[in-house]
PDBML (XML) file of the C-alpha atoms, coordinates in Angstrom:
<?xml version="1.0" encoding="UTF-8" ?>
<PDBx:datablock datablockName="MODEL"
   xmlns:PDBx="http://pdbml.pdb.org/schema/pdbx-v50.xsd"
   xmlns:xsi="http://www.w3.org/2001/XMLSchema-instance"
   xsi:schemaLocation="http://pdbml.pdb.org/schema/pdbx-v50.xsd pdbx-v50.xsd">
   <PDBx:atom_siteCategory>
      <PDBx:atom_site id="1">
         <PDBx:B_iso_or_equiv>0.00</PDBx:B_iso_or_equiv>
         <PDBx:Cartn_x>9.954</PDBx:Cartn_x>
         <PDBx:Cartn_y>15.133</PDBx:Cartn_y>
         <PDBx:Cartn_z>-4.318</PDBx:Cartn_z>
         <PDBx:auth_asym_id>A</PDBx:auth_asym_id>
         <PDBx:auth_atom_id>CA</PDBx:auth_atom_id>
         <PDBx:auth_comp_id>UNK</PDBx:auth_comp_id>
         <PDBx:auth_seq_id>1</PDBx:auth_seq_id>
         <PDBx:group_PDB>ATOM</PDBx:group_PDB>
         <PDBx:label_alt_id xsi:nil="true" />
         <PDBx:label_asym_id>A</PDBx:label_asym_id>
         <PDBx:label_atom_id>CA</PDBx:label_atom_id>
         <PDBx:label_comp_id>UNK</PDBx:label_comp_id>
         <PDBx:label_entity_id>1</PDBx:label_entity_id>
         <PDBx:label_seq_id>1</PDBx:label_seq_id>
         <PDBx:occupancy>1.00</PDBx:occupancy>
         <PDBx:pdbx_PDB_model_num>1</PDBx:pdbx_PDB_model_num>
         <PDBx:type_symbol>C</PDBx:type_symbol>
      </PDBx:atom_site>
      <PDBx:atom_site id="2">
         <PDBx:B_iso_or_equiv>0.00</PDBx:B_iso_or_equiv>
         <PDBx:Cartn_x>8.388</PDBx:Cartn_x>
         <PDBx:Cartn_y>14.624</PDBx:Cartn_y>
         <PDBx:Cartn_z>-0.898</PDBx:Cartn_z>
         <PDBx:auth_asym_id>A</PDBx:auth_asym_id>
         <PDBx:auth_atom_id>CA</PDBx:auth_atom_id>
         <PDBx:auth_comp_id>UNK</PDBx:auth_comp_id>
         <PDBx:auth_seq_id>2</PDBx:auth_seq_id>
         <PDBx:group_PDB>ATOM</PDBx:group_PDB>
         <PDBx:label_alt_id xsi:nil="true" />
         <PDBx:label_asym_id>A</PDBx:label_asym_id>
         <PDBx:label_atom_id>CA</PDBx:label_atom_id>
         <PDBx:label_comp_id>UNK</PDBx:label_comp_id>
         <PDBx:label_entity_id>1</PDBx:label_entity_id>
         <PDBx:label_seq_id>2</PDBx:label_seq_id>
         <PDBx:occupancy>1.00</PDBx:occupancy>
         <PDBx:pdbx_PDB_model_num>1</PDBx:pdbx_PDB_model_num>
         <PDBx:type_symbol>C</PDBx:type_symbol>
      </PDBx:atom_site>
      <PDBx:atom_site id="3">
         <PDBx:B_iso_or_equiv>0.00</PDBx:B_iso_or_equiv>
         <PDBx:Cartn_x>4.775</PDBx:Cartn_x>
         <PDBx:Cartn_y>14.258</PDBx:Cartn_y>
         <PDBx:Cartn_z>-2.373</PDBx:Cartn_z>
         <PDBx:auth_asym_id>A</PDBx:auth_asym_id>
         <PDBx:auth_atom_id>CA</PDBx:auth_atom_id>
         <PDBx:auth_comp_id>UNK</PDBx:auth_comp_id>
         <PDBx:auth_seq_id>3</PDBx:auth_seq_id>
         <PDBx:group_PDB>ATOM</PDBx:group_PDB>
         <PDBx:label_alt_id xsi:nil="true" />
         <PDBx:label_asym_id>A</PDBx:label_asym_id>
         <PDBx:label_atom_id>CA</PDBx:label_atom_id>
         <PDBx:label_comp_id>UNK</PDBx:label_comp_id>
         <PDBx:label_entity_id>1</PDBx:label_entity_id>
         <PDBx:label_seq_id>3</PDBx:label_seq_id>
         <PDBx:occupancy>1.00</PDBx:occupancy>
         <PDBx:pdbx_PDB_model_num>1</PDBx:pdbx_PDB_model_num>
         <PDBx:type_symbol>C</PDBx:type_symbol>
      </PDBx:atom_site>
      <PDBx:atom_site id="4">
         <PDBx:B_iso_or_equiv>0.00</PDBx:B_iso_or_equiv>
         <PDBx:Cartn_x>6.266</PDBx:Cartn_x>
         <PDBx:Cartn_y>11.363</PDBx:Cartn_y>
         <PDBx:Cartn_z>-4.925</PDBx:Cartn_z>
         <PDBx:auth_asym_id>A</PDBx:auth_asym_id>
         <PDBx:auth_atom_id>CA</PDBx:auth_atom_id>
         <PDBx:auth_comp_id>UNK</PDBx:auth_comp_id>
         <PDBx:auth_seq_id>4</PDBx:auth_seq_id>
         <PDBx:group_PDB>ATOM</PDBx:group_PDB>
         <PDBx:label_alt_id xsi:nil="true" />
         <PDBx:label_asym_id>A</PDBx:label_asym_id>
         <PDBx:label_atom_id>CA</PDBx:label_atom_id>
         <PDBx:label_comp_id>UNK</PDBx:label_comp_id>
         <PDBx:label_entity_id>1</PDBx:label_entity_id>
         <PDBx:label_seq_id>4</PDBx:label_seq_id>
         <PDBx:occupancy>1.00</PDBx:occupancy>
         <PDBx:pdbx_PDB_model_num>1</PDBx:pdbx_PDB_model_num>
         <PDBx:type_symbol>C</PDBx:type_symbol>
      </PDBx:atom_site>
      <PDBx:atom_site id="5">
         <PDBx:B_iso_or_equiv>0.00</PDBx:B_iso_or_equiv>
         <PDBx:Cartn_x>7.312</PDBx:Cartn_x>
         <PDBx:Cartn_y>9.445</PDBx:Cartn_y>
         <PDBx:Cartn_z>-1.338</PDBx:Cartn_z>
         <PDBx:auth_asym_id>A</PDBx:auth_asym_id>
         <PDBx:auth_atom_id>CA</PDBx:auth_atom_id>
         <PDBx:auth_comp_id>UNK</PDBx:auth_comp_id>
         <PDBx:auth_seq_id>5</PDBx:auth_seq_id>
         <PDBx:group_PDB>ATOM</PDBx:group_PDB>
         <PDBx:label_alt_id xsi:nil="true" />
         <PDBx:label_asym_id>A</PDBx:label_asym_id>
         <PDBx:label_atom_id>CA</PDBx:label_atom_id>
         <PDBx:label_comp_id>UNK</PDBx:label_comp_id>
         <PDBx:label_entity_id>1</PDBx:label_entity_id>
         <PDBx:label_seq_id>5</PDBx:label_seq_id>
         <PDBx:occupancy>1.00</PDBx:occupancy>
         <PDBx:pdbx_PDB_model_num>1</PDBx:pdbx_PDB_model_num>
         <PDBx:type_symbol>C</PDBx:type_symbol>
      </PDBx:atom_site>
      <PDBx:atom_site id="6">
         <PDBx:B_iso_or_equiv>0.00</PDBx:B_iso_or_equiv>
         <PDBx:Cartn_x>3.637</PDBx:Cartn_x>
         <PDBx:Cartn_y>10.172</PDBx:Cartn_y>
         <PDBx:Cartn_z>0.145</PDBx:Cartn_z>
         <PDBx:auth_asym_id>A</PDBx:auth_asym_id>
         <PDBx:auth_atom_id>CA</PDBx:auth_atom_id>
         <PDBx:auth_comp_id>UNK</PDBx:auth_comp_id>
         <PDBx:auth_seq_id>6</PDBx:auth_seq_id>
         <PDBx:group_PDB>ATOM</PDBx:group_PDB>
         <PDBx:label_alt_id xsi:nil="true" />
         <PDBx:label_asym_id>A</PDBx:label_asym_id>
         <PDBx:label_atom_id>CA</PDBx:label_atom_id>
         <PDBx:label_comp_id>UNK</PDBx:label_comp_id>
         <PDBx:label_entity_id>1</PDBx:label_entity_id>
         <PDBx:label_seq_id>6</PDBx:label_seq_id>
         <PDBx:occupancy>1.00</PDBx:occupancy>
         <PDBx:pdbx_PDB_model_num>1</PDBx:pdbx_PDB_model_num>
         <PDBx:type_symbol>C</PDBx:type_symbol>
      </PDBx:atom_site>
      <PDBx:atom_site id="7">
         <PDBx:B_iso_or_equiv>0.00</PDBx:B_iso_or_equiv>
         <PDBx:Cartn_x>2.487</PDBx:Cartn_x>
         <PDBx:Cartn_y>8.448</PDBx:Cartn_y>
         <PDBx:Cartn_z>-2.749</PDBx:Cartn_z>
         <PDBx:auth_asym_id>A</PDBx:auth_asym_id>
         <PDBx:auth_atom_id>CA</PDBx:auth_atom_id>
         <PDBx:auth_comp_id>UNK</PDBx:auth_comp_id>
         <PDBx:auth_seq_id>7</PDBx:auth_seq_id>
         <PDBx:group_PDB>ATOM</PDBx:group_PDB>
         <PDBx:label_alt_id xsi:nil="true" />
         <PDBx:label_asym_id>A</PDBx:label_asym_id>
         <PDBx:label_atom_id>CA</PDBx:label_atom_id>
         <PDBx:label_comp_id>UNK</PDBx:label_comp_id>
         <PDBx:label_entity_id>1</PDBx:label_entity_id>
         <PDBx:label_seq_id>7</PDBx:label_seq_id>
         <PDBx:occupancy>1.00</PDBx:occupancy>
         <PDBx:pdbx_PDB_model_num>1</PDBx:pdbx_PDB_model_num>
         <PDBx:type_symbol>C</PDBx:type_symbol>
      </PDBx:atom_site>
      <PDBx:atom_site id="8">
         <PDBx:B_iso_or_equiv>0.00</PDBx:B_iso_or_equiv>
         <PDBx:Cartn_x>4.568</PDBx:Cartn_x>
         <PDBx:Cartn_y>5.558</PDBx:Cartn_y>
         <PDBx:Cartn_z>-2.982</PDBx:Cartn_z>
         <PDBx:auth_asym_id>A</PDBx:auth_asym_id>
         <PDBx:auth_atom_id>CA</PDBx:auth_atom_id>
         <PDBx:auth_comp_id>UNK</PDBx:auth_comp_id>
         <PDBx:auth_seq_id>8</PDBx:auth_seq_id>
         <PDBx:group_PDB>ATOM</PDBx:group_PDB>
         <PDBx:label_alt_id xsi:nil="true" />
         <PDBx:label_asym_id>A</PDBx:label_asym_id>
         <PDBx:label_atom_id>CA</PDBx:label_atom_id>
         <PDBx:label_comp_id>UNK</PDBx:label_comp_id>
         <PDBx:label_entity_id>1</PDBx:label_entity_id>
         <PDBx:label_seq_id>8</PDBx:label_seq_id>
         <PDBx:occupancy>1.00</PDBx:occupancy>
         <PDBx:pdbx_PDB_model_num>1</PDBx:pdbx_PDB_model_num>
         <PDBx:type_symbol>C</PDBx:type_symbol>
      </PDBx:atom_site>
      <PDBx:atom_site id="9">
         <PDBx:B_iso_or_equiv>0.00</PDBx:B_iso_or_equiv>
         <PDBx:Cartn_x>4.333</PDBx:Cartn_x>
         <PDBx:Cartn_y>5.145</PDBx:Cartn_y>
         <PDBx:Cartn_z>0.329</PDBx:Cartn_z>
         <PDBx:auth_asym_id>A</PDBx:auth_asym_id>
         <PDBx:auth_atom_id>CA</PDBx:auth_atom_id>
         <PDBx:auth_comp_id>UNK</PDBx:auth_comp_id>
         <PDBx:auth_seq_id>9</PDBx:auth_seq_id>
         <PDBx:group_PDB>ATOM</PDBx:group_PDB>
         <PDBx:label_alt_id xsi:nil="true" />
         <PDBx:label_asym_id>A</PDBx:label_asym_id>
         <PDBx:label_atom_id>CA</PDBx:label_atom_id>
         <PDBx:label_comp_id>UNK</PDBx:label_comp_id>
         <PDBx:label_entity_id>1</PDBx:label_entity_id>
         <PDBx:label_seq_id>9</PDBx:label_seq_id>
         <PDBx:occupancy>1.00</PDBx:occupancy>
         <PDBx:pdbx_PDB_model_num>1</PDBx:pdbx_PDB_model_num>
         <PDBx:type_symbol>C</PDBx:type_symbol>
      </PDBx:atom_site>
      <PDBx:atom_site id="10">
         <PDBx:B_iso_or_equiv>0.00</PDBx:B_iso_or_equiv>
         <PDBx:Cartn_x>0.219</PDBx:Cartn_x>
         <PDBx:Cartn_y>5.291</PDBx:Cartn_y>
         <PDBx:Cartn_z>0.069</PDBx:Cartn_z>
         <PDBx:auth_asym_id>A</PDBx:auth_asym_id>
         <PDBx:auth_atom_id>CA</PDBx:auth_atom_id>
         <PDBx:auth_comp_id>UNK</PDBx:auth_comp_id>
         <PDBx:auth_seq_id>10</PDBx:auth_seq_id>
         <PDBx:group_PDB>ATOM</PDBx:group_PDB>
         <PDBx:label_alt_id xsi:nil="true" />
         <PDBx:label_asym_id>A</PDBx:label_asym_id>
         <PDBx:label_atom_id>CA</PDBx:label_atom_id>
         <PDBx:label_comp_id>UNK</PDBx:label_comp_id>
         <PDBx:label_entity_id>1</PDBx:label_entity_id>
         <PDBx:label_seq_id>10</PDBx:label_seq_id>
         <PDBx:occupancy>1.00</PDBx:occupancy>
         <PDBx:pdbx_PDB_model_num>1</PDBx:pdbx_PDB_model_num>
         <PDBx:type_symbol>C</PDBx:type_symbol>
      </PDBx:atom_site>
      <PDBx:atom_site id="11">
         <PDBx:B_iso_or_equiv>0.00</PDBx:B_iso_or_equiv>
         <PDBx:Cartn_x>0.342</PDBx:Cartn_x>
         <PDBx:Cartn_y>2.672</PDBx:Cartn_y>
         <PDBx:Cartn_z>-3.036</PDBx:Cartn_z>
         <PDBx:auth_asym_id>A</PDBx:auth_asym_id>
         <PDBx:auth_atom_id>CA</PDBx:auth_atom_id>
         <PDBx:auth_comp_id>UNK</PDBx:auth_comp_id>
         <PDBx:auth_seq_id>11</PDBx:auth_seq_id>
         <PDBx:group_PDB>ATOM</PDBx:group_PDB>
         <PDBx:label_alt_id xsi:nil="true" />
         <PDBx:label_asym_id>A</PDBx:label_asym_id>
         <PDBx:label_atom_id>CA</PDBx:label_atom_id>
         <PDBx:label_comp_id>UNK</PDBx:label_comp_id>
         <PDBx:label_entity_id>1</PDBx:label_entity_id>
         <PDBx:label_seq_id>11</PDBx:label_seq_id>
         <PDBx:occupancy>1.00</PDBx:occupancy>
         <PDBx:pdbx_PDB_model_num>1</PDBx:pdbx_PDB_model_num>
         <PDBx:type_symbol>C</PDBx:type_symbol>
      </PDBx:atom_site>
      <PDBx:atom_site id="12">
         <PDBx:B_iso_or_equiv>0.00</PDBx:B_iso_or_equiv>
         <PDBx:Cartn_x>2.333</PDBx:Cartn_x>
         <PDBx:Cartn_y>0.318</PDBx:Cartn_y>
         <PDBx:Cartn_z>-1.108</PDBx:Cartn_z>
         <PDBx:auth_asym_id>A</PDBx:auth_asym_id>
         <PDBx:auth_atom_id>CA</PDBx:auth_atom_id>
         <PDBx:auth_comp_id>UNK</PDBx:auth_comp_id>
         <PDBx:auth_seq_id>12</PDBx:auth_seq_id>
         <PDBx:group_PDB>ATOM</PDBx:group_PDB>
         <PDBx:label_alt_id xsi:nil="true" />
         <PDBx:label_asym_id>A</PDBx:label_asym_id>
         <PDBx:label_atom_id>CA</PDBx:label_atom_id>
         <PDBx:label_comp_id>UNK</PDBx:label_comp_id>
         <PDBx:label_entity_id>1</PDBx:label_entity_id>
         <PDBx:label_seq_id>12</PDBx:label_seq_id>
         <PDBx:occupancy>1.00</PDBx:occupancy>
         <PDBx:pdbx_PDB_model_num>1</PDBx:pdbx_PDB_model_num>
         <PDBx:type_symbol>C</PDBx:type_symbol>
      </PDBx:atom_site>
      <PDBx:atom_site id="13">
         <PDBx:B_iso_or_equiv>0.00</PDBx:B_iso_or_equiv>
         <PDBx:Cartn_x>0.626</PDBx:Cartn_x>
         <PDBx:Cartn_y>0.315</PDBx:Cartn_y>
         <PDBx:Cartn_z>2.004</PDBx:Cartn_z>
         <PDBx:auth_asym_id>A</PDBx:auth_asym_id>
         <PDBx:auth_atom_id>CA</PDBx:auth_atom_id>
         <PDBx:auth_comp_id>UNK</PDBx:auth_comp_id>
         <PDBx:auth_seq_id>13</PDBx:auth_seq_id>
         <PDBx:group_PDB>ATOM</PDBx:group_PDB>
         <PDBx:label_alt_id xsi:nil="true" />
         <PDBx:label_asym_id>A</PDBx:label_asym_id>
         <PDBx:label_atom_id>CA</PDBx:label_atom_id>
         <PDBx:label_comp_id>UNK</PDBx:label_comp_id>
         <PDBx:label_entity_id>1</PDBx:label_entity_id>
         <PDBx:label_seq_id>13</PDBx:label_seq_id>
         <PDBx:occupancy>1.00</PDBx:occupancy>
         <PDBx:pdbx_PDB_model_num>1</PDBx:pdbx_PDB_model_num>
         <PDBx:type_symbol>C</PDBx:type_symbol>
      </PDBx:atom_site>
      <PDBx:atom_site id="14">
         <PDBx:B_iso_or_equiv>0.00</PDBx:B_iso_or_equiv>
         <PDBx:Cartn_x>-2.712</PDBx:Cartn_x>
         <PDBx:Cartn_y>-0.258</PDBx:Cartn_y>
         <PDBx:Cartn_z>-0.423</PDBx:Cartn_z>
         <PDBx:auth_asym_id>A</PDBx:auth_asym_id>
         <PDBx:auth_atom_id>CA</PDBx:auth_atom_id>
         <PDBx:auth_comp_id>UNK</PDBx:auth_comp_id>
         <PDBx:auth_seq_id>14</PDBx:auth_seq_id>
         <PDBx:group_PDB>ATOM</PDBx:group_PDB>
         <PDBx:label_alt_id xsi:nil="true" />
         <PDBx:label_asym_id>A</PDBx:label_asym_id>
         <PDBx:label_atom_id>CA</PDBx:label_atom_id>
         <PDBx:label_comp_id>UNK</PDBx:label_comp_id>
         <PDBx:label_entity_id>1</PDBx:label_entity_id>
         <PDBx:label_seq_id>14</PDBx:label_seq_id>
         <PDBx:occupancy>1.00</PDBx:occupancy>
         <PDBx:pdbx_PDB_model_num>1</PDBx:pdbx_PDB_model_num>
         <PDBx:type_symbol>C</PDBx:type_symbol>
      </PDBx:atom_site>
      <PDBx:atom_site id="15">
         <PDBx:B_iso_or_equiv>0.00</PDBx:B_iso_or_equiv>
         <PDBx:Cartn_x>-0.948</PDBx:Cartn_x>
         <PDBx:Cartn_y>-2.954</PDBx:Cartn_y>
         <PDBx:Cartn_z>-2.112</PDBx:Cartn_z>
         <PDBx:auth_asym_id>A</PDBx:auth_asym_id>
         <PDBx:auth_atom_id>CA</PDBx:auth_atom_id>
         <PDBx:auth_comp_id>UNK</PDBx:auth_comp_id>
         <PDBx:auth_seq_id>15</PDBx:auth_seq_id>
         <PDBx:group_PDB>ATOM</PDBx:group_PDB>
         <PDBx:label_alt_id xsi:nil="true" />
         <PDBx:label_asym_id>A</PDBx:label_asym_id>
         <PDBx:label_atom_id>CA</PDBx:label_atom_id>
         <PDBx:label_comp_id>UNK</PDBx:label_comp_id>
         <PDBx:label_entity_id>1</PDBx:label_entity_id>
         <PDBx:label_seq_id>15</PDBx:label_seq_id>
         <PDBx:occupancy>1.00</PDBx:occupancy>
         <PDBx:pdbx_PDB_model_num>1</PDBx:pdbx_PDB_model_num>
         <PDBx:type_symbol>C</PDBx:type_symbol>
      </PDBx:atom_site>
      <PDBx:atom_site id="16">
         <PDBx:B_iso_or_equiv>0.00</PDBx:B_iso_or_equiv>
         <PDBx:Cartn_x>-0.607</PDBx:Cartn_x>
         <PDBx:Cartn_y>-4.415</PDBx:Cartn_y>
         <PDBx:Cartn_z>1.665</PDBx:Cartn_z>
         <PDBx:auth_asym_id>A</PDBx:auth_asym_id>
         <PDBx:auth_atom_id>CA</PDBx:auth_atom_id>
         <PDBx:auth_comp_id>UNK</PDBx:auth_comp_id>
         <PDBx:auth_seq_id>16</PDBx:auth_seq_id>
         <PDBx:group_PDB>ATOM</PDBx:group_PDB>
         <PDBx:label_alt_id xsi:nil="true" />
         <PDBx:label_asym_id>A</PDBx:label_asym_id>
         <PDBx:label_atom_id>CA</PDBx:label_atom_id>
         <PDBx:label_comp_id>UNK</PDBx:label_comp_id>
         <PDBx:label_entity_id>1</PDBx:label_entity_id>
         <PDBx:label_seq_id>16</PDBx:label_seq_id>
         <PDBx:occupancy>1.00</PDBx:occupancy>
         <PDBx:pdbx_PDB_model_num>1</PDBx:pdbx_PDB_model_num>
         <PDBx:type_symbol>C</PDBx:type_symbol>
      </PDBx:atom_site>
      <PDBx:atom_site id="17">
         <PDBx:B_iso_or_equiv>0.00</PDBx:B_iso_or_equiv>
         <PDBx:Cartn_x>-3.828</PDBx:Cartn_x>
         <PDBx:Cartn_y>-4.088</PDBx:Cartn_y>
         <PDBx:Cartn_z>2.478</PDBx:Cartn_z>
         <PDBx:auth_asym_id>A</PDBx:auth_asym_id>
         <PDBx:auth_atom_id>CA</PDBx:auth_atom_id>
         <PDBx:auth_comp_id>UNK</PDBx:auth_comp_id>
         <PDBx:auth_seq_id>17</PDBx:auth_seq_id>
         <PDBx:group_PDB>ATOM</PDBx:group_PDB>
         <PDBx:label_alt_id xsi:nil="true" />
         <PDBx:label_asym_id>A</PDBx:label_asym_id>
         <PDBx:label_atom_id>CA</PDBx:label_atom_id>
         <PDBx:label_comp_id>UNK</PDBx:label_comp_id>
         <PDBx:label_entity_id>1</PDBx:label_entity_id>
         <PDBx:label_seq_id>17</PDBx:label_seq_id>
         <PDBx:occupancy>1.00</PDBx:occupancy>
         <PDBx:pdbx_PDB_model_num>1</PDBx:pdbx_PDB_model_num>
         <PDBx:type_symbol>C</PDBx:type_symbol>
      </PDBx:atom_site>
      <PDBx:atom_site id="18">
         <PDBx:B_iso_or_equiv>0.00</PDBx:B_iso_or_equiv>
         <PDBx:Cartn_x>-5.148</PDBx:Cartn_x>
         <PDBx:Cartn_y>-5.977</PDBx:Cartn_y>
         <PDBx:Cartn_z>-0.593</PDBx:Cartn_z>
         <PDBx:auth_asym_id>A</PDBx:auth_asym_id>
         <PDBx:auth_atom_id>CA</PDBx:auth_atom_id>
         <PDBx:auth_comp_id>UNK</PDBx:auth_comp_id>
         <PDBx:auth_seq_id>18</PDBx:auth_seq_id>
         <PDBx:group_PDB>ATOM</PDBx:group_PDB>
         <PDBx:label_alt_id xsi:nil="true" />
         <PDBx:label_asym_id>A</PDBx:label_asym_id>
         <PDBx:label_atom_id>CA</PDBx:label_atom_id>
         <PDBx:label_comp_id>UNK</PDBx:label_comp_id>
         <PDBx:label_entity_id>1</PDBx:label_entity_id>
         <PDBx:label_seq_id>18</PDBx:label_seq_id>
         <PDBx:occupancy>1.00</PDBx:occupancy>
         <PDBx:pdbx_PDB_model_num>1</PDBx:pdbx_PDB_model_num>
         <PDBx:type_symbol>C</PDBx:type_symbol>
      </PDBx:atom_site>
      <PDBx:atom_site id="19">
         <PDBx:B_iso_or_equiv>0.00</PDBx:B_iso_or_equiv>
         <PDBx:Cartn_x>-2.483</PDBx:Cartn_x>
         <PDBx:Cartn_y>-8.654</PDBx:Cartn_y>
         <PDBx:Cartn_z>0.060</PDBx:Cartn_z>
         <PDBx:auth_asym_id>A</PDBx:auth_asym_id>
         <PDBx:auth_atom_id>CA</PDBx:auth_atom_id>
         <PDBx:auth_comp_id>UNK</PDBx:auth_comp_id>
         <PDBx:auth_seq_id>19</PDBx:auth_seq_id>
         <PDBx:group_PDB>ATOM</PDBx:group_PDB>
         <PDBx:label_alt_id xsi:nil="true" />
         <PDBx:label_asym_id>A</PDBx:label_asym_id>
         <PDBx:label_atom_id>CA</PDBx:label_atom_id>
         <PDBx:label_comp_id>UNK</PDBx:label_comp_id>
         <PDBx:label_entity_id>1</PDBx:label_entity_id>
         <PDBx:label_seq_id>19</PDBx:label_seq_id>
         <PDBx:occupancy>1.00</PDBx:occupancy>
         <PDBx:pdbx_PDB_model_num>1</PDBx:pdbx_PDB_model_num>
         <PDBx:type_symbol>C</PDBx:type_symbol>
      </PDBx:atom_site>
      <PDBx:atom_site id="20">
         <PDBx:B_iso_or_equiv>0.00</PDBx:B_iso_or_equiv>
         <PDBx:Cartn_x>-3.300</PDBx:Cartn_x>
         <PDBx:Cartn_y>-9.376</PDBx:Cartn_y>
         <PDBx:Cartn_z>3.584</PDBx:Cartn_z>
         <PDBx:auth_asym_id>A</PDBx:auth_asym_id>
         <PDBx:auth_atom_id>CA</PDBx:auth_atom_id>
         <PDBx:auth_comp_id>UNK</PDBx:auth_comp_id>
         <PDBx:auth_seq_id>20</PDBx:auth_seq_id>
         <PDBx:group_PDB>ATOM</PDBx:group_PDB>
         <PDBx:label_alt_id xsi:nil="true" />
         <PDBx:label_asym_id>A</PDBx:label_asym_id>
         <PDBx:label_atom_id>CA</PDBx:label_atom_id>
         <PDBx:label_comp_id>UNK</PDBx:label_comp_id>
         <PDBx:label_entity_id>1</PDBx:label_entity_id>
         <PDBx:label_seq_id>20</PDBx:label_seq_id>
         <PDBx:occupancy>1.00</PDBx:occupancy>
         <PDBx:pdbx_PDB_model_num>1</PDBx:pdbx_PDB_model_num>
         <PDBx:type_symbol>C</PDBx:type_symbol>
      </PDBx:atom_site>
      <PDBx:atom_site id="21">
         <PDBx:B_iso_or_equiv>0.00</PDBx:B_iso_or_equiv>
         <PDBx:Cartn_x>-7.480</PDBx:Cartn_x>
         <PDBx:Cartn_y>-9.124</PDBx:Cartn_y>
         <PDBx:Cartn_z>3.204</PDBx:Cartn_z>
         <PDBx:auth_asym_id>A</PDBx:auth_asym_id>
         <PDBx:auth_atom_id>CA</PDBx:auth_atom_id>
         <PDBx:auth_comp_id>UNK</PDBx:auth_comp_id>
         <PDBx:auth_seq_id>21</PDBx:auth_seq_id>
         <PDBx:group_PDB>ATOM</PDBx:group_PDB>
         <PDBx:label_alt_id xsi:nil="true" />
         <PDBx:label_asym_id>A</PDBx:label_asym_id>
         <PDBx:label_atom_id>CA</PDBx:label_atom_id>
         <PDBx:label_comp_id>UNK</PDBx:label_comp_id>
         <PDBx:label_entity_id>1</PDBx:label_entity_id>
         <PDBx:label_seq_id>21</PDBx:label_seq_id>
         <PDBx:occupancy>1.00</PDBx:occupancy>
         <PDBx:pdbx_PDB_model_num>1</PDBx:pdbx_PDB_model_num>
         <PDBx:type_symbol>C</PDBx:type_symbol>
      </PDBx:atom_site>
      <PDBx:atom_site id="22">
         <PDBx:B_iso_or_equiv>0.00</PDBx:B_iso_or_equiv>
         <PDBx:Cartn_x>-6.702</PDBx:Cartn_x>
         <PDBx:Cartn_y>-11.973</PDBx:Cartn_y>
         <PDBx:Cartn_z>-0.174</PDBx:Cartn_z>
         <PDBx:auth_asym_id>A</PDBx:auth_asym_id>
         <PDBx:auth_atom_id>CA</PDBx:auth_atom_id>
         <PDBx:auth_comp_id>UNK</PDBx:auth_comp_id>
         <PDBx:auth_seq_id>22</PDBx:auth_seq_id>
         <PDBx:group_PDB>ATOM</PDBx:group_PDB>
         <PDBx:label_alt_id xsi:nil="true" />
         <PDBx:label_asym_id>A</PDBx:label_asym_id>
         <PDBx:label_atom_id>CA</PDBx:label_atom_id>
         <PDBx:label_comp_id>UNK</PDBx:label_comp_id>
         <PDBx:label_entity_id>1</PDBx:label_entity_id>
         <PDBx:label_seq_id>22</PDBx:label_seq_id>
         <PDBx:occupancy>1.00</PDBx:occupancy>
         <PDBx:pdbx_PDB_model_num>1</PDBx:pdbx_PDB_model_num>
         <PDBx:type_symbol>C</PDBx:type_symbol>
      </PDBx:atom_site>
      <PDBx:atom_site id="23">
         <PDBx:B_iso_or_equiv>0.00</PDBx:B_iso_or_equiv>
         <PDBx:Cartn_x>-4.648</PDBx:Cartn_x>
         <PDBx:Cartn_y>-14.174</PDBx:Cartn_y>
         <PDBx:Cartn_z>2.646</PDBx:Cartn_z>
         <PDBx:auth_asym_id>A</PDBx:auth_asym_id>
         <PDBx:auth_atom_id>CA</PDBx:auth_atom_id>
         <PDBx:auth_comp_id>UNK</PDBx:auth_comp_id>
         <PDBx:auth_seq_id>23</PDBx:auth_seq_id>
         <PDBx:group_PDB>ATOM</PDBx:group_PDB>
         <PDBx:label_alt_id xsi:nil="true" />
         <PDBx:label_asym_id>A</PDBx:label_asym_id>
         <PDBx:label_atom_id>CA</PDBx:label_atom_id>
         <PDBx:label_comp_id>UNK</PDBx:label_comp_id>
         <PDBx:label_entity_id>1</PDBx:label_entity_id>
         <PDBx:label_seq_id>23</PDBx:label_seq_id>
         <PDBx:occupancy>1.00</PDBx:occupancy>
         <PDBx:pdbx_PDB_model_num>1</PDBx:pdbx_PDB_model_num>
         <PDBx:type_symbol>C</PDBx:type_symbol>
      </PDBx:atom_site>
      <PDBx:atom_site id="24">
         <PDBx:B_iso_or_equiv>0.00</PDBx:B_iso_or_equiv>
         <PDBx:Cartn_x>-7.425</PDBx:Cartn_x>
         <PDBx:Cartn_y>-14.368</PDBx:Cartn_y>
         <PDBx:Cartn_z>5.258</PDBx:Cartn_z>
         <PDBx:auth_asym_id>A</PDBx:auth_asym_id>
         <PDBx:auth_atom_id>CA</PDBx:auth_atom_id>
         <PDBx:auth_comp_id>UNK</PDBx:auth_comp_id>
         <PDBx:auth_seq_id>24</PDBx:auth_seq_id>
         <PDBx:group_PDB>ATOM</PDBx:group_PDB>
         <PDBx:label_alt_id xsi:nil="true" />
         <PDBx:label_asym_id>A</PDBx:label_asym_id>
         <PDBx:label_atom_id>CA</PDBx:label_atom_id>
         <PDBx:label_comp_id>UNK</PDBx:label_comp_id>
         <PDBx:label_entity_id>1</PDBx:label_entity_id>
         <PDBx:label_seq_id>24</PDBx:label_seq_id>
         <PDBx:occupancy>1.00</PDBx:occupancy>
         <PDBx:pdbx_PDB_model_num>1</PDBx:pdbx_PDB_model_num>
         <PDBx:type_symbol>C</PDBx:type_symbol>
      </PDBx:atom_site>
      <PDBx:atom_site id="25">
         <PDBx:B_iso_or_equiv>0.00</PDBx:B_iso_or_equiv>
         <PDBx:Cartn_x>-9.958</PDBx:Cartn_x>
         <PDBx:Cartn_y>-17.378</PDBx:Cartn_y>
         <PDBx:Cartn_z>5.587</PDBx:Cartn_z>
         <PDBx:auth_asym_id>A</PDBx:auth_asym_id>
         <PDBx:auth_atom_id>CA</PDBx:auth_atom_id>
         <PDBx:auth_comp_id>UNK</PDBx:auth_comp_id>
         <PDBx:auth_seq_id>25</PDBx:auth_seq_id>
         <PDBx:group_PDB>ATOM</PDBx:group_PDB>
         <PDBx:label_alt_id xsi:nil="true" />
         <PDBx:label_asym_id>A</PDBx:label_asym_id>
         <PDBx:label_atom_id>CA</PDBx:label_atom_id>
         <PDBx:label_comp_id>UNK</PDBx:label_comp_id>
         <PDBx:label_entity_id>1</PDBx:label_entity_id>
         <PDBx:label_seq_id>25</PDBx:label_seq_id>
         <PDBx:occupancy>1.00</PDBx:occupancy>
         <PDBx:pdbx_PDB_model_num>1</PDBx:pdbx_PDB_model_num>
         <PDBx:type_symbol>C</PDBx:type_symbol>
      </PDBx:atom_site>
   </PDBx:atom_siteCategory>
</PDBx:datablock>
């Protein structure tokens, strides 16, 4: 279903975020 790749596309970009804000100083 489209809406299932919205929202797997929404977790991982979330998942990024949280990645990238743990690797800065």
């Amino acid at each position: 279903s489209i809406i299932d790749v919205i929202v797997i596309l929404v977790v991982a970009v979330l998942a990024l975020a949280i990645y990238v804000k743990g690797q800065m100083p």
